[in-house]
N, C-alpha and C. Protein backbone atom coordinates (compact mmCIF):
# COMPACT_ATOMS: atom_id res chain seq x y z
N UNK A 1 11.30 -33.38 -65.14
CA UNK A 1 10.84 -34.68 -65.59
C UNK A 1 9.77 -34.45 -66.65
N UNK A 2 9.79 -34.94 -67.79
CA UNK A 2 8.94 -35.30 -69.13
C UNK A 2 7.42 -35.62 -68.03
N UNK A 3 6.45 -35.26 -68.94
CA UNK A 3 5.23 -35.21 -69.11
C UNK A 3 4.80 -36.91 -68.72
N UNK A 4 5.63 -37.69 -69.80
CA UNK A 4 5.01 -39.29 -69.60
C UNK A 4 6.11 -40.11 -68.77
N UNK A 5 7.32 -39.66 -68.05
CA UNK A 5 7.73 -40.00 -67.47
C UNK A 5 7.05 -39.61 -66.32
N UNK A 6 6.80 -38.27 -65.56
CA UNK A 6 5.85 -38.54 -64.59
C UNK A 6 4.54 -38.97 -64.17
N UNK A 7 3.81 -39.19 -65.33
CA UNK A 7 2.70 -40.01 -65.52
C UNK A 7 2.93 -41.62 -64.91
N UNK A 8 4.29 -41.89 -65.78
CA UNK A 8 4.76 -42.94 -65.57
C UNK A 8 4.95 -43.56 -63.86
N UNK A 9 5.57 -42.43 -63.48
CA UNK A 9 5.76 -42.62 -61.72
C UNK A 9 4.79 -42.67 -60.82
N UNK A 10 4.17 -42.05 -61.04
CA UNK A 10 2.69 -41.64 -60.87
C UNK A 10 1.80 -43.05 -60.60
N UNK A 11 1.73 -43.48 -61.81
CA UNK A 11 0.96 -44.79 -61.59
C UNK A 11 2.00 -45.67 -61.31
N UNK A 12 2.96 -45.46 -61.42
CA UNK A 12 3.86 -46.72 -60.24
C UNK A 12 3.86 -46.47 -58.87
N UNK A 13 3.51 -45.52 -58.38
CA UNK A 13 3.35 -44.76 -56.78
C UNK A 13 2.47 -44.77 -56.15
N UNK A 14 1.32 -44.86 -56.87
CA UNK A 14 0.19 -44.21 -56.37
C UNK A 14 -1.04 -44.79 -56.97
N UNK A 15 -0.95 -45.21 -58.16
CA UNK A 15 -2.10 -46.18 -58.77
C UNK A 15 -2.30 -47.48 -57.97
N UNK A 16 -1.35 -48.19 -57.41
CA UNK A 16 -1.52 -49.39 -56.72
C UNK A 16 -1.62 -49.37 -54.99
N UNK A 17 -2.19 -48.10 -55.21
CA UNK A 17 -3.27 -47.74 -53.97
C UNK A 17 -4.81 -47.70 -53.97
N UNK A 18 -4.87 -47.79 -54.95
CA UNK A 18 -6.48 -47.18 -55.84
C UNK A 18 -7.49 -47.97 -54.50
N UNK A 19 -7.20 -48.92 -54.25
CA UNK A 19 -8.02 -50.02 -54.11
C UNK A 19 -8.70 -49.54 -52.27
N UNK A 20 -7.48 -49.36 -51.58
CA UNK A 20 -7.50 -48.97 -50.42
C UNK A 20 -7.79 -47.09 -50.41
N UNK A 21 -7.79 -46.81 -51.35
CA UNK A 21 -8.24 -45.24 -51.00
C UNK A 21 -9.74 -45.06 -51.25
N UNK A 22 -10.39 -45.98 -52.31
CA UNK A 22 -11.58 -46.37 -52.58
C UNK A 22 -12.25 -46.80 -51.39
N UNK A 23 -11.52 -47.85 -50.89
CA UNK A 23 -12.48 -48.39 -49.63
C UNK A 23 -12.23 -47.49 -48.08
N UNK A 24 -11.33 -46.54 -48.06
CA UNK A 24 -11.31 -45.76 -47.04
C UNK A 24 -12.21 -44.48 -47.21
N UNK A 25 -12.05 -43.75 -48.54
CA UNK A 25 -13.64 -43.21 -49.31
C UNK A 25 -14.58 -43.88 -48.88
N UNK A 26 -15.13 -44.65 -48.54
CA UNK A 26 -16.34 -45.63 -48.49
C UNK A 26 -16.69 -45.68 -47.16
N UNK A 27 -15.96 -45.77 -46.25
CA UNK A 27 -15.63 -45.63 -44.79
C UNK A 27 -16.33 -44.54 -44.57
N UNK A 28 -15.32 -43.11 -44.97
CA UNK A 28 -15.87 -41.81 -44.68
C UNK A 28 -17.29 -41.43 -45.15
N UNK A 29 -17.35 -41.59 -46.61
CA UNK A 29 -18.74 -41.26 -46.98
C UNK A 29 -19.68 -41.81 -46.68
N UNK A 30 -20.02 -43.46 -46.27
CA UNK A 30 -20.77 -44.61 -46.23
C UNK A 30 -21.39 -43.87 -47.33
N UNK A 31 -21.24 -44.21 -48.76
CA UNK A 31 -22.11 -43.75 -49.73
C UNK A 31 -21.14 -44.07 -51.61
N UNK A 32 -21.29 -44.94 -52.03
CA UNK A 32 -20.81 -46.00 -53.08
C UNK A 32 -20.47 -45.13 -54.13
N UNK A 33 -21.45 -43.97 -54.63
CA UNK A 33 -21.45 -42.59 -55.64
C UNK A 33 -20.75 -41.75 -54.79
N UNK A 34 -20.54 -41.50 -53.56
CA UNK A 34 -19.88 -40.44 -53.06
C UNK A 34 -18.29 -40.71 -52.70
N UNK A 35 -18.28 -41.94 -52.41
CA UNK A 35 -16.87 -42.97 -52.44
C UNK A 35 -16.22 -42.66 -53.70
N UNK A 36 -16.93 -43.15 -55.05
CA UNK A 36 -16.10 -42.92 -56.08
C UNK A 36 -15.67 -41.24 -56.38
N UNK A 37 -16.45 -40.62 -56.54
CA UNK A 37 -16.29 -39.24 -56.91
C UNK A 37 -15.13 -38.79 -55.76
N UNK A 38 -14.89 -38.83 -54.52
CA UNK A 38 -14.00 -38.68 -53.72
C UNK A 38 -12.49 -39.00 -54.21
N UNK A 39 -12.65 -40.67 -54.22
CA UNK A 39 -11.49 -41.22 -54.61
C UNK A 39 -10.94 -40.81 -56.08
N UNK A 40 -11.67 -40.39 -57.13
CA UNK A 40 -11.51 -39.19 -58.49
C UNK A 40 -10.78 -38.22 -57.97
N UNK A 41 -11.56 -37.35 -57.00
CA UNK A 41 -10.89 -36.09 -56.39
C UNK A 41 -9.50 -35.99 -55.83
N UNK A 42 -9.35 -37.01 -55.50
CA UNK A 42 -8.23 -37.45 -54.62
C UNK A 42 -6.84 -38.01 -55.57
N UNK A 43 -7.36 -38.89 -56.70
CA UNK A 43 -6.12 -38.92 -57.54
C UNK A 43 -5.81 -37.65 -58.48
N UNK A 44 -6.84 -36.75 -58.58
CA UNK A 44 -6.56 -35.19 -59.06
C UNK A 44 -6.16 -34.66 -58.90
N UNK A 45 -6.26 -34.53 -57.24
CA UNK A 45 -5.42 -33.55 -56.52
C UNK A 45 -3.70 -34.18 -56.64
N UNK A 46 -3.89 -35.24 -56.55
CA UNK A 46 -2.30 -36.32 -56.24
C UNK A 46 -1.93 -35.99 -57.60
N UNK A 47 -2.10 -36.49 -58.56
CA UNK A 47 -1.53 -36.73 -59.93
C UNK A 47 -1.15 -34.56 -59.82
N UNK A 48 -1.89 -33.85 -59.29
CA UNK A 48 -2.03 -32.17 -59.94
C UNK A 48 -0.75 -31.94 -59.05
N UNK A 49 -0.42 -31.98 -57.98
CA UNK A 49 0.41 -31.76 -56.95
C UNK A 49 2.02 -32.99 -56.57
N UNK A 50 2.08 -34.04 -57.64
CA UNK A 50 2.48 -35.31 -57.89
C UNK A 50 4.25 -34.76 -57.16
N UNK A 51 4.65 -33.59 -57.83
CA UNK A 51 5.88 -32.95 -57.77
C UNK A 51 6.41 -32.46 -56.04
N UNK A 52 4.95 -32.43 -55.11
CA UNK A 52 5.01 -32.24 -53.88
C UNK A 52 5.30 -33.38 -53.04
N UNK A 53 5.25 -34.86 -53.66
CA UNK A 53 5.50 -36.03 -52.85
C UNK A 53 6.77 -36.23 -52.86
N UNK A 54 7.62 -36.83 -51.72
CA UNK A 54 8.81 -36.95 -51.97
C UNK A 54 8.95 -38.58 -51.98
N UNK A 55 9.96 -38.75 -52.84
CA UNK A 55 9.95 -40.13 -53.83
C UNK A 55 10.70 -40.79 -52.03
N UNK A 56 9.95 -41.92 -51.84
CA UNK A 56 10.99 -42.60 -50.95
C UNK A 56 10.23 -42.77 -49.74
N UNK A 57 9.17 -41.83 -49.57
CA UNK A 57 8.26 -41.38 -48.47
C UNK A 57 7.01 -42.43 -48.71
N UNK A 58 5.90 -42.35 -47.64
CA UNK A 58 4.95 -43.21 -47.33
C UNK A 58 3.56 -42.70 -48.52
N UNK A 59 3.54 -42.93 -50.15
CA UNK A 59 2.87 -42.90 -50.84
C UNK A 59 1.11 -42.52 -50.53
N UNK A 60 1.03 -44.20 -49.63
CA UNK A 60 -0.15 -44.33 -49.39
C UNK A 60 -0.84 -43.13 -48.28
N UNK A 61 -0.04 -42.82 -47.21
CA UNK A 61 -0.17 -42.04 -45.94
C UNK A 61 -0.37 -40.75 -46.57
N UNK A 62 0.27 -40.39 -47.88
CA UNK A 62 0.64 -39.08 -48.27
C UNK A 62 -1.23 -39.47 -49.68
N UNK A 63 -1.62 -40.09 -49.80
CA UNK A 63 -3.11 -40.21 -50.38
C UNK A 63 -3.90 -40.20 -49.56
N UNK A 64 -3.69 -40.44 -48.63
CA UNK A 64 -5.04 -40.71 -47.34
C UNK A 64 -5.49 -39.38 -47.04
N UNK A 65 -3.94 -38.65 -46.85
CA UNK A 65 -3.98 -37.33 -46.11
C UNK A 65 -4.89 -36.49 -47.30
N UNK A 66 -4.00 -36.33 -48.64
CA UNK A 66 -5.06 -35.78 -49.72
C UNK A 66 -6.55 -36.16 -49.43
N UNK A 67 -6.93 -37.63 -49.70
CA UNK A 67 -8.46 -38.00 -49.89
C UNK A 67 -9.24 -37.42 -48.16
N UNK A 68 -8.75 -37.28 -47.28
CA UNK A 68 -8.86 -37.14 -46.12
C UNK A 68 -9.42 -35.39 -46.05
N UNK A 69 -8.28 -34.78 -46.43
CA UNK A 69 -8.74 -33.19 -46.50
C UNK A 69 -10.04 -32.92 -48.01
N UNK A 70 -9.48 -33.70 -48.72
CA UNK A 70 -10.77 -33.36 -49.73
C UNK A 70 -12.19 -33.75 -49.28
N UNK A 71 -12.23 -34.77 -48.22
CA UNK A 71 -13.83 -35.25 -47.76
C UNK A 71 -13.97 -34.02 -46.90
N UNK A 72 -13.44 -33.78 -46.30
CA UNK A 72 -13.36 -32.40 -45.22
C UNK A 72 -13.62 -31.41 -45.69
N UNK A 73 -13.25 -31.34 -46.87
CA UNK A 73 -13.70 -29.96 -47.95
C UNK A 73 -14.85 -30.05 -48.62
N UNK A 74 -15.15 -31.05 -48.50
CA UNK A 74 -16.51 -31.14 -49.32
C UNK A 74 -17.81 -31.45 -48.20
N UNK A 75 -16.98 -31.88 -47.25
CA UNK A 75 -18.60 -31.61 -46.18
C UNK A 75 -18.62 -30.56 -46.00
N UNK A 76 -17.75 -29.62 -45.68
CA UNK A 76 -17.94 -27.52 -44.94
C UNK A 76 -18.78 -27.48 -46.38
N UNK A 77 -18.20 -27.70 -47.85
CA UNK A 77 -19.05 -26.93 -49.00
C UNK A 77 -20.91 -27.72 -48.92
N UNK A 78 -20.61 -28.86 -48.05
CA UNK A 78 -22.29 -28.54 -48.73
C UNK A 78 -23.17 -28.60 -47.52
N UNK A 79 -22.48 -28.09 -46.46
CA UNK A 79 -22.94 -27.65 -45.17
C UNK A 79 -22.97 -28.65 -43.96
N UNK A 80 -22.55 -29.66 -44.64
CA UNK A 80 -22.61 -30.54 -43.62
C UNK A 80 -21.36 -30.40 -41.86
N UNK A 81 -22.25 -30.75 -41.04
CA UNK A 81 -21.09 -30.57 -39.91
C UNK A 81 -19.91 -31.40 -39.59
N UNK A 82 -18.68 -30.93 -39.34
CA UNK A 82 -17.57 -31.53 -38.95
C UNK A 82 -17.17 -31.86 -38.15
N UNK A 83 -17.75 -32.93 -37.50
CA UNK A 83 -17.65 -33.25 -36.24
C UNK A 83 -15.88 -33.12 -35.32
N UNK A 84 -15.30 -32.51 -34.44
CA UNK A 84 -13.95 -32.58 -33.72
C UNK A 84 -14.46 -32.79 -32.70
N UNK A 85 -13.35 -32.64 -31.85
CA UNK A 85 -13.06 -32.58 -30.12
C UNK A 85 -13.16 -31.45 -29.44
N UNK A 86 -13.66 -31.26 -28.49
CA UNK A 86 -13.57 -29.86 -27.73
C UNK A 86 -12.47 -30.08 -26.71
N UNK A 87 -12.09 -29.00 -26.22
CA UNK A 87 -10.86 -29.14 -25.31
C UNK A 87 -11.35 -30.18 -24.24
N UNK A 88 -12.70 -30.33 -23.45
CA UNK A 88 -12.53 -30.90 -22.08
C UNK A 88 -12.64 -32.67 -22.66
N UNK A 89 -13.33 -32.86 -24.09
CA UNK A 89 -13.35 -34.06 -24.75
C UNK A 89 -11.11 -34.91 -24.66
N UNK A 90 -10.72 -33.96 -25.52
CA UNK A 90 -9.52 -34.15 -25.21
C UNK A 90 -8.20 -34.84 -24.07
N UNK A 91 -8.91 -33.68 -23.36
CA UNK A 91 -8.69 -33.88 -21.60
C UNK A 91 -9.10 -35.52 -20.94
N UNK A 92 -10.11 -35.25 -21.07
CA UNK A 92 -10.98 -36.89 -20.89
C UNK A 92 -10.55 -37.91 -21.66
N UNK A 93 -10.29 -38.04 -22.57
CA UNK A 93 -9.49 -39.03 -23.27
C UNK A 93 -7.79 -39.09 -23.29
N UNK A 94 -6.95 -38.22 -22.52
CA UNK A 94 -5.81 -38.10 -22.70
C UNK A 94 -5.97 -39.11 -21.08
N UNK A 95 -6.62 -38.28 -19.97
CA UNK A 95 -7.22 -38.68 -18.88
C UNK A 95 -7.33 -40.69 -19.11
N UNK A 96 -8.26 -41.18 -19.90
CA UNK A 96 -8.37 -42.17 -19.75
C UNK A 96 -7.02 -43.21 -19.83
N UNK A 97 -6.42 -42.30 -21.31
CA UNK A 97 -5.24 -42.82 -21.64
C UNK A 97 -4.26 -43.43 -20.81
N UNK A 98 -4.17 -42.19 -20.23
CA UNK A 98 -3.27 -42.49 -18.47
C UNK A 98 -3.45 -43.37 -17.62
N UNK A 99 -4.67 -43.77 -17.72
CA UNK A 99 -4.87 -44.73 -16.91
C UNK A 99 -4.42 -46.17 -16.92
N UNK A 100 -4.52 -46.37 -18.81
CA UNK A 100 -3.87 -47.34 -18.36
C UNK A 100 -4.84 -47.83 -20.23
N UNK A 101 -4.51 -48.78 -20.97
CA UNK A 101 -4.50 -49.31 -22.77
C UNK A 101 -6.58 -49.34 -22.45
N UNK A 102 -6.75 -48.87 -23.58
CA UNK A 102 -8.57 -49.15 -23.92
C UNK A 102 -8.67 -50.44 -23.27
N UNK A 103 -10.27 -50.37 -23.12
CA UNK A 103 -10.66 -51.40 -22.56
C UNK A 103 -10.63 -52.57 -23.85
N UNK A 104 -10.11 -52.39 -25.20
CA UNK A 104 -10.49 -53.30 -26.28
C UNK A 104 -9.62 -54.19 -26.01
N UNK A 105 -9.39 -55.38 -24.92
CA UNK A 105 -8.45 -56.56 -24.99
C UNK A 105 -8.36 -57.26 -25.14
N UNK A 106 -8.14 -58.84 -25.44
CA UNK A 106 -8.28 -59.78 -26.32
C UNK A 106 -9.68 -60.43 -26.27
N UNK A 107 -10.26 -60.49 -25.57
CA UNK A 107 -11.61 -60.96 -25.58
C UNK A 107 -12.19 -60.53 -26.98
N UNK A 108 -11.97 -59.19 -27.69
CA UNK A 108 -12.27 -58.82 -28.93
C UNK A 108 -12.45 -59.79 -29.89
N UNK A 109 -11.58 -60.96 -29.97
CA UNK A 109 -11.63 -61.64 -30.82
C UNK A 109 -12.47 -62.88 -30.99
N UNK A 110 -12.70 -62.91 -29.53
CA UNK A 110 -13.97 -63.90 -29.09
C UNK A 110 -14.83 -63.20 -29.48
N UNK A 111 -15.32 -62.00 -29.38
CA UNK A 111 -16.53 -60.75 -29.80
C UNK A 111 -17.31 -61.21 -31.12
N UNK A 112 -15.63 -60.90 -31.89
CA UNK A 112 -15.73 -61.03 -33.57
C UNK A 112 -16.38 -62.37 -33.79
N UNK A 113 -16.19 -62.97 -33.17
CA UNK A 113 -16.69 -64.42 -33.82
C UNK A 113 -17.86 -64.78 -34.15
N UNK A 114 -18.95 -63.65 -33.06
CA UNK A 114 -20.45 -63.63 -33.02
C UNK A 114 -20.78 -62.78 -33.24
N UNK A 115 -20.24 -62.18 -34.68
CA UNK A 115 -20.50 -60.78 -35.24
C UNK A 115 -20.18 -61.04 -36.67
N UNK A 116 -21.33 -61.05 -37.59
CA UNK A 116 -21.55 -60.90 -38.90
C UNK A 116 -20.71 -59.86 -39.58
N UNK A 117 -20.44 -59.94 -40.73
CA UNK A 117 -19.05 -58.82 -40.68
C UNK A 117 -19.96 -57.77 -41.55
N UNK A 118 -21.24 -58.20 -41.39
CA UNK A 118 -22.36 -56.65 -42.03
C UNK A 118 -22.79 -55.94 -40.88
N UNK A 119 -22.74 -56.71 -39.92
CA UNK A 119 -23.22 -56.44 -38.57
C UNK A 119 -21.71 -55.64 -37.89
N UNK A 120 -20.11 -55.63 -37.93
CA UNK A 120 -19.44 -55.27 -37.69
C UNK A 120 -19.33 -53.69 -38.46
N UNK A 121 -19.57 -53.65 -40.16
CA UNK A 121 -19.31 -52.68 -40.56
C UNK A 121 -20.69 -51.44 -40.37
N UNK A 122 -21.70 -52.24 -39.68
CA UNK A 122 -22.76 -51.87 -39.61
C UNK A 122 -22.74 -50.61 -38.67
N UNK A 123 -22.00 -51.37 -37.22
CA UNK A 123 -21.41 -50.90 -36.13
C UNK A 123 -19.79 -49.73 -36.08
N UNK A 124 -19.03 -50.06 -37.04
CA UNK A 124 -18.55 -49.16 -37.31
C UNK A 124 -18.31 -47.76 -38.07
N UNK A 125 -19.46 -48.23 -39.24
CA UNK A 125 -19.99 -46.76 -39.32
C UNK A 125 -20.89 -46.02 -38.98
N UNK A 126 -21.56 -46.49 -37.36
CA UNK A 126 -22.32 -45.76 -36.69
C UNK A 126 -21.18 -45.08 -35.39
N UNK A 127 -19.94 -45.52 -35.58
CA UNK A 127 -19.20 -44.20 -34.88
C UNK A 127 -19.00 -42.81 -35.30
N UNK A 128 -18.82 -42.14 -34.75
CA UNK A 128 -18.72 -40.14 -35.20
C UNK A 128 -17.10 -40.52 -36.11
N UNK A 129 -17.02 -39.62 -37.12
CA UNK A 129 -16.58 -39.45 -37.88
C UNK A 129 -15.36 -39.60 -37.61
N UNK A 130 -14.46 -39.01 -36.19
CA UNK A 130 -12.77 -38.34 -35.71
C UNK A 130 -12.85 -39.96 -35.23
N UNK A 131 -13.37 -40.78 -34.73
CA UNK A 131 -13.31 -42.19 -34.39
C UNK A 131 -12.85 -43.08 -35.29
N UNK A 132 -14.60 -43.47 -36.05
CA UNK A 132 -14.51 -43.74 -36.98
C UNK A 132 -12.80 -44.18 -38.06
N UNK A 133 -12.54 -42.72 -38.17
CA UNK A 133 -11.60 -42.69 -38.87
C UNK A 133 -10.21 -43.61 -38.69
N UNK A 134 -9.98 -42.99 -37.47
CA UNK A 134 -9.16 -43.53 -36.40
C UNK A 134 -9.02 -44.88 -36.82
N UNK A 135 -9.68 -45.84 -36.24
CA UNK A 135 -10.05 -47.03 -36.08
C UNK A 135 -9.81 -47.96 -37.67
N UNK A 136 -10.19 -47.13 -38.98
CA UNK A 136 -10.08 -47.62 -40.42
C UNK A 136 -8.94 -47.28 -40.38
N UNK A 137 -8.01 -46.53 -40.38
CA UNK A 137 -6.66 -46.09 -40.76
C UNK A 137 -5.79 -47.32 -39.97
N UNK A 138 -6.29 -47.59 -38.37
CA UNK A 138 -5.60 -48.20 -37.72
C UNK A 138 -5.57 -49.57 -38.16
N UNK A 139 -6.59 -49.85 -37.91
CA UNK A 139 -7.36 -51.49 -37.93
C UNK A 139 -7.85 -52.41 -39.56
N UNK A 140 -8.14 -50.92 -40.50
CA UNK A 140 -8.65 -51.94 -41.62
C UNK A 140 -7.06 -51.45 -42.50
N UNK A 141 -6.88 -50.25 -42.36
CA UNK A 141 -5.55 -49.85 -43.70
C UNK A 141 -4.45 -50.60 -43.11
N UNK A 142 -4.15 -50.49 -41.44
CA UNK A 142 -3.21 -50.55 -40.59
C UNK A 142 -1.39 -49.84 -41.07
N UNK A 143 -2.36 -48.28 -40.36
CA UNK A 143 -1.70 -47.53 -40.46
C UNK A 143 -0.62 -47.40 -39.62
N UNK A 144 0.51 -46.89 -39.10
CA UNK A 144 0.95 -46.71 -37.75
C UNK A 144 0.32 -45.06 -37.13
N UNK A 145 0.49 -45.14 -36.25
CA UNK A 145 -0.07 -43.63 -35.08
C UNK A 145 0.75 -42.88 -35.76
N UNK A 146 2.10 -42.79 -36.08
CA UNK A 146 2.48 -41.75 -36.68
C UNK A 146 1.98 -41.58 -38.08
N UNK A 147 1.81 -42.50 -38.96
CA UNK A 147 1.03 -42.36 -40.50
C UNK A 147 0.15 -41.65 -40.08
N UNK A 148 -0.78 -42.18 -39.14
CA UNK A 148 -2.10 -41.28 -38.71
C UNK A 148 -2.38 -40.24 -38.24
N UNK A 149 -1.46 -39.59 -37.71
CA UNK A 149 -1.25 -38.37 -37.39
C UNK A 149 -0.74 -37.63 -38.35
N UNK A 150 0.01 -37.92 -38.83
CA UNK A 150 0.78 -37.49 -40.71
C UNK A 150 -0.61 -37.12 -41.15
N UNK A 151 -1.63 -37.98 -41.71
CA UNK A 151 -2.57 -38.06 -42.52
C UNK A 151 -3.95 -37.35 -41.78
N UNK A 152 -3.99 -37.25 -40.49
CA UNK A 152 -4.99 -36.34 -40.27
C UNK A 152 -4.45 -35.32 -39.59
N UNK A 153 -3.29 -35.07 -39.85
CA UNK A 153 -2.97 -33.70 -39.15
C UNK A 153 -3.67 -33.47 -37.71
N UNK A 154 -3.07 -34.43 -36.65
CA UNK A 154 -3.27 -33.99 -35.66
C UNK A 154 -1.95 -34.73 -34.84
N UNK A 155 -1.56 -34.90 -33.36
CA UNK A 155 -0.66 -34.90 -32.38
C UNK A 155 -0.93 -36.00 -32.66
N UNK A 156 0.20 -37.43 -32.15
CA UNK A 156 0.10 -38.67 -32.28
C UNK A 156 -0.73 -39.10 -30.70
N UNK A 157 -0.62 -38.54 -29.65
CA UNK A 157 -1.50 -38.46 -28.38
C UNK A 157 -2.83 -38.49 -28.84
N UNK A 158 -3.39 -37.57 -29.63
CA UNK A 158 -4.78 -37.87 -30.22
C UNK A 158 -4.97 -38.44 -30.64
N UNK A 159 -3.84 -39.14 -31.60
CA UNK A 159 -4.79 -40.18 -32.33
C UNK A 159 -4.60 -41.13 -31.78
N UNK A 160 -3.85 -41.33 -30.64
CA UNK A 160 -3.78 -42.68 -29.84
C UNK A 160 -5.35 -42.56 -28.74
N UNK A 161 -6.00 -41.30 -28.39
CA UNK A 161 -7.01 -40.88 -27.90
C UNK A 161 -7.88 -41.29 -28.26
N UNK A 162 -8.28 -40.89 -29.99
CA UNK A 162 -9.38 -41.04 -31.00
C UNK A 162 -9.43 -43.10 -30.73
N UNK A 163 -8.08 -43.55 -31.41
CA UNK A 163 -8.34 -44.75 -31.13
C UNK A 163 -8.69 -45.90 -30.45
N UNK A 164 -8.42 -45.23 -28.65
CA UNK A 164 -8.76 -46.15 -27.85
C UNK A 164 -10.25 -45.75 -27.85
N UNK A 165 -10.73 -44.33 -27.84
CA UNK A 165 -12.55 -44.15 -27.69
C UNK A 165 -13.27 -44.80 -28.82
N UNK A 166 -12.34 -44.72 -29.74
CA UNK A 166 -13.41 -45.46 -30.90
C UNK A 166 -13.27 -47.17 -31.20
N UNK A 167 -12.52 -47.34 -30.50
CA UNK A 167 -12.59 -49.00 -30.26
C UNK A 167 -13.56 -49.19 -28.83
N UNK A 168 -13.61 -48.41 -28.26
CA UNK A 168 -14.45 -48.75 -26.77
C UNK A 168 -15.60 -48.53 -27.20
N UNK A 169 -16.18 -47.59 -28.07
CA UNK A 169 -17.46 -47.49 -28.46
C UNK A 169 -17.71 -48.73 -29.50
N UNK A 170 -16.97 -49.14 -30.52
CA UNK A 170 -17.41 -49.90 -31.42
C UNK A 170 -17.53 -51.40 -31.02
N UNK A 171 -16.66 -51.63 -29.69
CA UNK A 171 -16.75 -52.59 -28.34
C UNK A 171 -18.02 -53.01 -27.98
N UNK A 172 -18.36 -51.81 -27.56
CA UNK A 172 -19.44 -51.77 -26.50
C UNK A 172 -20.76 -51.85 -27.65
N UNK A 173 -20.86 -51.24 -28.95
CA UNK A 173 -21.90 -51.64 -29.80
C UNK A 173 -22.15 -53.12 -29.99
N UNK A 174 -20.84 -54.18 -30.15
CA UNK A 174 -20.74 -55.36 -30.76
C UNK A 174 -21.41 -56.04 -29.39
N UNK A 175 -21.24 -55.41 -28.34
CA UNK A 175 -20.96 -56.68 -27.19
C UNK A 175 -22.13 -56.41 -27.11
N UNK A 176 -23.16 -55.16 -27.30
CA UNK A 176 -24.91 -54.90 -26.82
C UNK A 176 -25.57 -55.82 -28.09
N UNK A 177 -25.46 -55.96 -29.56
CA UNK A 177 -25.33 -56.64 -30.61
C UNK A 177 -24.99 -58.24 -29.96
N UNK A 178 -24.09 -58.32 -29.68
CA UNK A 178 -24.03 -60.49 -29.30
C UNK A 178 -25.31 -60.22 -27.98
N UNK A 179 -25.57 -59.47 -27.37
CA UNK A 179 -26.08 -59.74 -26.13
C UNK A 179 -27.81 -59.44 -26.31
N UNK A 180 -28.38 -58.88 -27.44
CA UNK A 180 -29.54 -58.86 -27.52
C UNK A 180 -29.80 -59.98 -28.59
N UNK A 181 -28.86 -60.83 -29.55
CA UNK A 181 -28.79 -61.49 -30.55
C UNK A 181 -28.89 -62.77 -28.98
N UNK A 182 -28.21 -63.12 -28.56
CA UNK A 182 -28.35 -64.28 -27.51
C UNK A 182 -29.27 -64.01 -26.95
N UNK A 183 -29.97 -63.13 -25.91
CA UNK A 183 -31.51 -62.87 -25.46
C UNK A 183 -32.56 -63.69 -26.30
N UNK A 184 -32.55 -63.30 -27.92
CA UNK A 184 -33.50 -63.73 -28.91
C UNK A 184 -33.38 -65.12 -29.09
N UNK A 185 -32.07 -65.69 -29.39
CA UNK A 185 -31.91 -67.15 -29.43
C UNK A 185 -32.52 -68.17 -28.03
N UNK A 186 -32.58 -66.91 -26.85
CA UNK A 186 -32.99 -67.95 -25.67
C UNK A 186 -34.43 -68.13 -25.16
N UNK A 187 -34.99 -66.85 -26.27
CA UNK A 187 -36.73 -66.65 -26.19
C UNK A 187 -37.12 -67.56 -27.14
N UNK A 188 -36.65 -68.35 -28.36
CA UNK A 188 -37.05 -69.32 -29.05
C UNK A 188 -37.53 -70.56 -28.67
């Protein structure tokens, strides 16, 4: 394929993602200069490697995964830690799994209602990073478990793991959030 014919494909594939790889950059980094320079990195690598996507396949899932390993590469380079799972973490969450769907059940949406959506993103990027993630891929990109596992290279069990812990934590932030926000309204 010609030079401006794959240019051409290129931004028919993959440019009209820009928007959502930017704001999933933004997610990971919480940081507006570190978001952009990411999401740069990320159509570099895509546009450099363009010949490795297969035409027909999940575009966006196949950018996430790029922008995904490049944030990963750039926290080990500037020392920052990478937060994972240890085996008995695993265990415990496969454990919960079994038991029976996260505690996040429809009441959630009653939650949301008394939650500022600065106060929501506030709360979700105070989850650990393997959560975190989870939860944006699922909930804001709405990825499927298999995209997500595609894109972070891990078992679809984990990321069904990652997702129920990081909705129970980001749960349990909102519901301590409505419940010290109502305390204050009743000391007035």
């Amino acid at each position: 394929m010609g030079s401006q014919a794959r240019r051409e494909e290129f931004e028919d594939q993959a440019l009209v993602h820009l928007d959502r790889v930017f704001h999933l950059a933004l997610r990971l980094t919480r940081n507006r200069t570190e978001a952009e320079d990411l999401a740069q990195e990320t159509y570099l690598r895509a546009f450099k490697h363009f010949d490795q996507f297969d035409p027909g396949t999940n575009c966006r899932a196949w950018l996430f995964a790029i922008l995904r390993n490049a944030f990963l590469n750039q926290q080990k380079r500037q020392g920052r830690e990478v937060p994972g799972l240890d085996e008995g973490e695993l265990e415990r969450f496969a454990t919960e799994m079994a038991d029976g769907p996260g505690t996040l059940e429809s009441p959630e949406e009653e939650l949301l209602k008394g939650v500022a959506g600065a106060e929501l993103v506030a709360a979700l990027e105070r989850l650990p990073l393997i959560f975190r993630e989870a939860v944006v891929l699922a909930d804001v990109e709405e990825c499927s478990y298999k995209e997500i596992a595609q894109i972070c290279g891990v078992p679809m069990g984990t990321v069904m793991s990652r997702l129920s812990r990081g909705r129970r934590l980001l749960r349990r932030a909102l519901e301590t959030l409505v419940r010290e926000r109502e305390g204050l309204r009743r000391l007035r």
